[in-house]
N, C-alpha and C. Protein backbone atom coordinates (compact mmCIF):
# COMPACT_ATOMS: atom_id res chain seq x y z
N UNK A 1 99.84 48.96 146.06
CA UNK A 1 99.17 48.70 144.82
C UNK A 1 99.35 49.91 143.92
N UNK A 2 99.66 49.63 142.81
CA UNK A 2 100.10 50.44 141.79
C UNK A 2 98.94 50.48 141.25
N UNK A 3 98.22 52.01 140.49
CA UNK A 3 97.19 52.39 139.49
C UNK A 3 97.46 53.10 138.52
N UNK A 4 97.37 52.32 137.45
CA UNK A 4 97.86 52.51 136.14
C UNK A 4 96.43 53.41 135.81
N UNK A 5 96.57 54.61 135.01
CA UNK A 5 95.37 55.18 134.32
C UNK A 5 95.26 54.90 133.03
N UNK A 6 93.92 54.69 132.92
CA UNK A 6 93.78 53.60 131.30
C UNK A 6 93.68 55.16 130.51
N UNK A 7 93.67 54.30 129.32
CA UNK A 7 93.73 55.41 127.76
C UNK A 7 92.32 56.57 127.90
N UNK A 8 91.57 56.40 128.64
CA UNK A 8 90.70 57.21 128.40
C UNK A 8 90.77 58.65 129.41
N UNK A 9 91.63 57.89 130.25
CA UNK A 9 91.62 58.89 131.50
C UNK A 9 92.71 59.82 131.02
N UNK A 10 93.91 59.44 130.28
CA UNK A 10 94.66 60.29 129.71
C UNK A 10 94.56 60.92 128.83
N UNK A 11 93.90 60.97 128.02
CA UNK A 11 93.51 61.80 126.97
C UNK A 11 91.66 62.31 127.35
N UNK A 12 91.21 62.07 127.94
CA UNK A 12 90.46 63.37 128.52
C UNK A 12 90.22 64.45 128.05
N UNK A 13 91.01 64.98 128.15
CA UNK A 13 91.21 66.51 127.69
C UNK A 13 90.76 67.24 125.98
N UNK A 14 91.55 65.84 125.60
CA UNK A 14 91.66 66.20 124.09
C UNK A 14 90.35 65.30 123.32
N UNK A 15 89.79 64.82 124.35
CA UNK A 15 88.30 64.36 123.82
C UNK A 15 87.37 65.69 123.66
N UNK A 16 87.51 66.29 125.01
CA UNK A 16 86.51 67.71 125.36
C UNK A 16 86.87 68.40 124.27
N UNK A 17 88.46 68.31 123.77
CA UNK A 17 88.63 69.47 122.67
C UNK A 17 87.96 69.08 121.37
N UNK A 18 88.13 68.01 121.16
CA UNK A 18 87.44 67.31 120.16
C UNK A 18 86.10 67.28 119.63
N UNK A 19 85.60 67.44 121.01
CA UNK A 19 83.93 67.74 121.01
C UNK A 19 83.31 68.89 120.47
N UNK A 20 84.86 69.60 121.40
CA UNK A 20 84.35 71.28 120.66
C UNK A 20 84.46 71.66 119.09
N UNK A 21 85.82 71.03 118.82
CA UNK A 21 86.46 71.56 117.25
C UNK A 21 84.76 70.65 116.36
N UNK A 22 84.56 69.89 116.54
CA UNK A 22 83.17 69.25 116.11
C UNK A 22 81.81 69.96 115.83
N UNK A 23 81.82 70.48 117.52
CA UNK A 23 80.58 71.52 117.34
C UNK A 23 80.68 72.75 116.40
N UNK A 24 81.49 73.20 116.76
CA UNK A 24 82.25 74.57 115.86
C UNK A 24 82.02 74.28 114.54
N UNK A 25 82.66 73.47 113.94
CA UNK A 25 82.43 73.19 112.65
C UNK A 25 80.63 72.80 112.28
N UNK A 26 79.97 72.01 112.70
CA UNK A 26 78.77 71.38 112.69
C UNK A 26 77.66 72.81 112.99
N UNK A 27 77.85 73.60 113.61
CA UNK A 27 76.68 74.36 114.05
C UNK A 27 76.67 75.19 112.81
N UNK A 28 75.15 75.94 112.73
CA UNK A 28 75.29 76.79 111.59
C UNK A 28 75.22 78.10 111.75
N UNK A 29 76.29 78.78 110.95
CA UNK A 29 76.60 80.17 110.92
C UNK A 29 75.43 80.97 110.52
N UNK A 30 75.23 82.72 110.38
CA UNK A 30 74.44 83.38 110.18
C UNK A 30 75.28 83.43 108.68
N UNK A 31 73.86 83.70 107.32
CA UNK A 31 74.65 83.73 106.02
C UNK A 31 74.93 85.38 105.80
N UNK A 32 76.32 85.20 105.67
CA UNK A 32 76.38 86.94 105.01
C UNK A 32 75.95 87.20 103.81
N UNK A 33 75.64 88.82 104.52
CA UNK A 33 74.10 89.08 103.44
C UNK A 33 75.06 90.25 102.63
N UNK A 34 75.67 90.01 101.61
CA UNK A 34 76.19 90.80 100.33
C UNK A 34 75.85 92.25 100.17
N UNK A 35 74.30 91.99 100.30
CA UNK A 35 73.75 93.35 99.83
C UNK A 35 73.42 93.84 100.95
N UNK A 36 73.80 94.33 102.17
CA UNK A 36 73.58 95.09 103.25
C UNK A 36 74.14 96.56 102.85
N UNK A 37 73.81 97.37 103.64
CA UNK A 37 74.68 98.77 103.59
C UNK A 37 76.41 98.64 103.77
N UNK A 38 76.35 97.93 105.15
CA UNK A 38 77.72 97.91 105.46
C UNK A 38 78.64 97.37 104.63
N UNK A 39 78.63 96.04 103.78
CA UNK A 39 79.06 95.20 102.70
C UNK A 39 78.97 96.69 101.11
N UNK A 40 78.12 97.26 101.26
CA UNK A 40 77.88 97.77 99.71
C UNK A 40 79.40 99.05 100.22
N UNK A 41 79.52 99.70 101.32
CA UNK A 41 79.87 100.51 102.21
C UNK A 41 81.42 100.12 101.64
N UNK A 42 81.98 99.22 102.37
CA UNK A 42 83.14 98.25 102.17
C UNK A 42 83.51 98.38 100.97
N UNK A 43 83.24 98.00 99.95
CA UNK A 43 82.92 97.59 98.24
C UNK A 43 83.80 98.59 98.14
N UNK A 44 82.81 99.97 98.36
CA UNK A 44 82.76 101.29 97.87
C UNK A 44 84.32 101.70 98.45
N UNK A 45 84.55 101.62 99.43
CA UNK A 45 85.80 102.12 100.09
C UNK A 45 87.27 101.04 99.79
N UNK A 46 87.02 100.14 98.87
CA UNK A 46 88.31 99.63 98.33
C UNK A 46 88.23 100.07 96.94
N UNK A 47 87.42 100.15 96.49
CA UNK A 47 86.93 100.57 94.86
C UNK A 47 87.74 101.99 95.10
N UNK A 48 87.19 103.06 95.70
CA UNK A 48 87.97 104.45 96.07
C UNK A 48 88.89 104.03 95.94
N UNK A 49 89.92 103.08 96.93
CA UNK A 49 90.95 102.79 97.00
C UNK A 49 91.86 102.42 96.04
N UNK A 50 91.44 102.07 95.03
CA UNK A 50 92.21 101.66 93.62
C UNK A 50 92.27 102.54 93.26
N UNK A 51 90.82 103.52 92.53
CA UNK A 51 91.10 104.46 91.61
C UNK A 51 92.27 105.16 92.08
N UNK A 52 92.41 105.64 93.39
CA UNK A 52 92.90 106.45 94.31
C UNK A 52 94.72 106.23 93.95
N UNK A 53 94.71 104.93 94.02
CA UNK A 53 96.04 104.23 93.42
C UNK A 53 96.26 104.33 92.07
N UNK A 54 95.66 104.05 91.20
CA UNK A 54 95.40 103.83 89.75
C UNK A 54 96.23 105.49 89.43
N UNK A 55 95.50 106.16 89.91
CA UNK A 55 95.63 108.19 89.10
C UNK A 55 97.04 108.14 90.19
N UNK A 56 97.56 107.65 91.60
CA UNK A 56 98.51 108.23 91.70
C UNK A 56 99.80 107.46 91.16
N UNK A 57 99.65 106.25 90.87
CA UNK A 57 100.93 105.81 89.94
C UNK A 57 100.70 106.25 88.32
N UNK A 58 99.98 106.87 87.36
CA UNK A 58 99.84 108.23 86.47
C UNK A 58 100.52 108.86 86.57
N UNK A 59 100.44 109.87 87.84
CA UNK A 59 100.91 110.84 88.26
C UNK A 59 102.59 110.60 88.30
N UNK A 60 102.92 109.92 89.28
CA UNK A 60 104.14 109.01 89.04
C UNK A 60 105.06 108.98 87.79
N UNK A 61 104.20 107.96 86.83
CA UNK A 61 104.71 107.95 85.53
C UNK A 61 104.86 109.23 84.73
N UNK A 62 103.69 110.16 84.43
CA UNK A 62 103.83 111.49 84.31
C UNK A 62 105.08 112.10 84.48
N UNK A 63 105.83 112.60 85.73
CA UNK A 63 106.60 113.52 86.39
C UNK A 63 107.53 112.69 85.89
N UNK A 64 107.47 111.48 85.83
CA UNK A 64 108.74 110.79 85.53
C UNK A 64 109.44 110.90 84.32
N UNK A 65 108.36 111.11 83.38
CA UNK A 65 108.38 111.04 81.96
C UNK A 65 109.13 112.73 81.48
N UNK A 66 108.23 113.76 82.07
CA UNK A 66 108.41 115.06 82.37
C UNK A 66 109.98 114.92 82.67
N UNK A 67 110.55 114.63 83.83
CA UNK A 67 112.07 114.85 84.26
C UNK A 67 112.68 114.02 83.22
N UNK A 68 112.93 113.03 82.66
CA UNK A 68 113.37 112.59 81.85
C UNK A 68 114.07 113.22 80.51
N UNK A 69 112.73 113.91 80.18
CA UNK A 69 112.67 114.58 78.59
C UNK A 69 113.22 115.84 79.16
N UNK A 70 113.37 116.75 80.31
CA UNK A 70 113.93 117.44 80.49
C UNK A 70 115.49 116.99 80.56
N UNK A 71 115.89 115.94 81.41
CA UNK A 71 117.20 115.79 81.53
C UNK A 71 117.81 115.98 79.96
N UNK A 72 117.03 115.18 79.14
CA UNK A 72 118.01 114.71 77.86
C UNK A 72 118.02 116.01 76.99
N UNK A 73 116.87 117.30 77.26
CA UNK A 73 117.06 118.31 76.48
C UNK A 73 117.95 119.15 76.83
N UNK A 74 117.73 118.66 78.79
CA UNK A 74 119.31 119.55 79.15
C UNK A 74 120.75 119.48 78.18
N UNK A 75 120.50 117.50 78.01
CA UNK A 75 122.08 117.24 77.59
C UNK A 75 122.29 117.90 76.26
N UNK A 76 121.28 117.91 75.62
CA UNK A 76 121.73 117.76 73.98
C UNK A 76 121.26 119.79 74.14
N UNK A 77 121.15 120.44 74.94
CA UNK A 77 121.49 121.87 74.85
C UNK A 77 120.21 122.46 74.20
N UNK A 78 119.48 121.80 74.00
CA UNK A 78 117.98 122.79 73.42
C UNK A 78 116.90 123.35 74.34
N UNK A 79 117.36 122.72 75.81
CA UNK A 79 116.73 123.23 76.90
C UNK A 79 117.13 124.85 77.19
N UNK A 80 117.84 124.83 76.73
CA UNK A 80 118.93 126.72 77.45
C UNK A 80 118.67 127.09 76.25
N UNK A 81 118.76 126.88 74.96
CA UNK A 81 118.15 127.85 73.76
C UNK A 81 117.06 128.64 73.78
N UNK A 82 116.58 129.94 73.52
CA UNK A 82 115.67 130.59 73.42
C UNK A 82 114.95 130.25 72.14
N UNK A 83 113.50 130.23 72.20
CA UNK A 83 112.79 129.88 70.76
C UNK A 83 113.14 130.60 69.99
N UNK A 84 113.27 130.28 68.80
CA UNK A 84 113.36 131.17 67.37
C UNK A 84 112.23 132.06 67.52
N UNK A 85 111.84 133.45 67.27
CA UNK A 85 110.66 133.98 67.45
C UNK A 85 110.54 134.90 66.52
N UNK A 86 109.29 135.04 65.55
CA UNK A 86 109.03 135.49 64.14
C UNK A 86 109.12 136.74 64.97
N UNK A 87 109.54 137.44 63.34
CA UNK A 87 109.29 138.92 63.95
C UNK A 87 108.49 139.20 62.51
N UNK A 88 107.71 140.26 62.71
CA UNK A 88 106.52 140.40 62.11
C UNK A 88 107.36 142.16 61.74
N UNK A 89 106.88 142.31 59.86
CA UNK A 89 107.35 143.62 59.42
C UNK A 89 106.24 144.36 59.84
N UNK A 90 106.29 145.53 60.44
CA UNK A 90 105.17 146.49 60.03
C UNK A 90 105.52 147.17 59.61
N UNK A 91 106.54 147.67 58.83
CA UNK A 91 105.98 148.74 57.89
C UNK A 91 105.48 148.34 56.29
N UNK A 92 105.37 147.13 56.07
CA UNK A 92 104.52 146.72 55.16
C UNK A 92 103.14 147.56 54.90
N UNK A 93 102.71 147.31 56.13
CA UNK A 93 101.13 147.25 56.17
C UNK A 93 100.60 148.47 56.03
């Protein structure tokens, strides 16, 4: 005698899982509380984190800007010139 297992006996398994993915969803979570230390804590330490970013791409642009205006004063030769520099008479005075 042959025993065929009906539909319920084969999937079994994926009933129990079923039950669970159910509960999981259905039960209720604890509500996160925004204004705790640890949450204000967090905030604070990505906020750092920007400014932190923010001033070093500045900085960035800065130096960049800096080497630039140097290169082109190199080219055009006013970088190696000495300033014109007044000279002051004294025996005027």
């Amino acid at each position: 005698m042959i025993h065929h297992a009906s539909g319920a006996d084969r999937f079994r398994d994926l009933a129990v899982d079923d039950a669970y993915r159910s509960w999981l969803i259905s039960r209720n979570q604890p509500p996160i509380v925004y204004h705790s230390g640890e949450m204000q804590w967090k905030r604070l330490r990505v906020l750092a984190r920007r400014v932190v970013g923010f001033i070093a791409s500045q900085h960035l642009a800065i130096v960049a800007s800096r080497t630039r205006r140097l290169r082109v004063q190199r080219v055009f030769g006013s970088y190696d010139r000495k300033p014109k520099m007044r000279t002051v008479d004294r025996s005027r005075s």
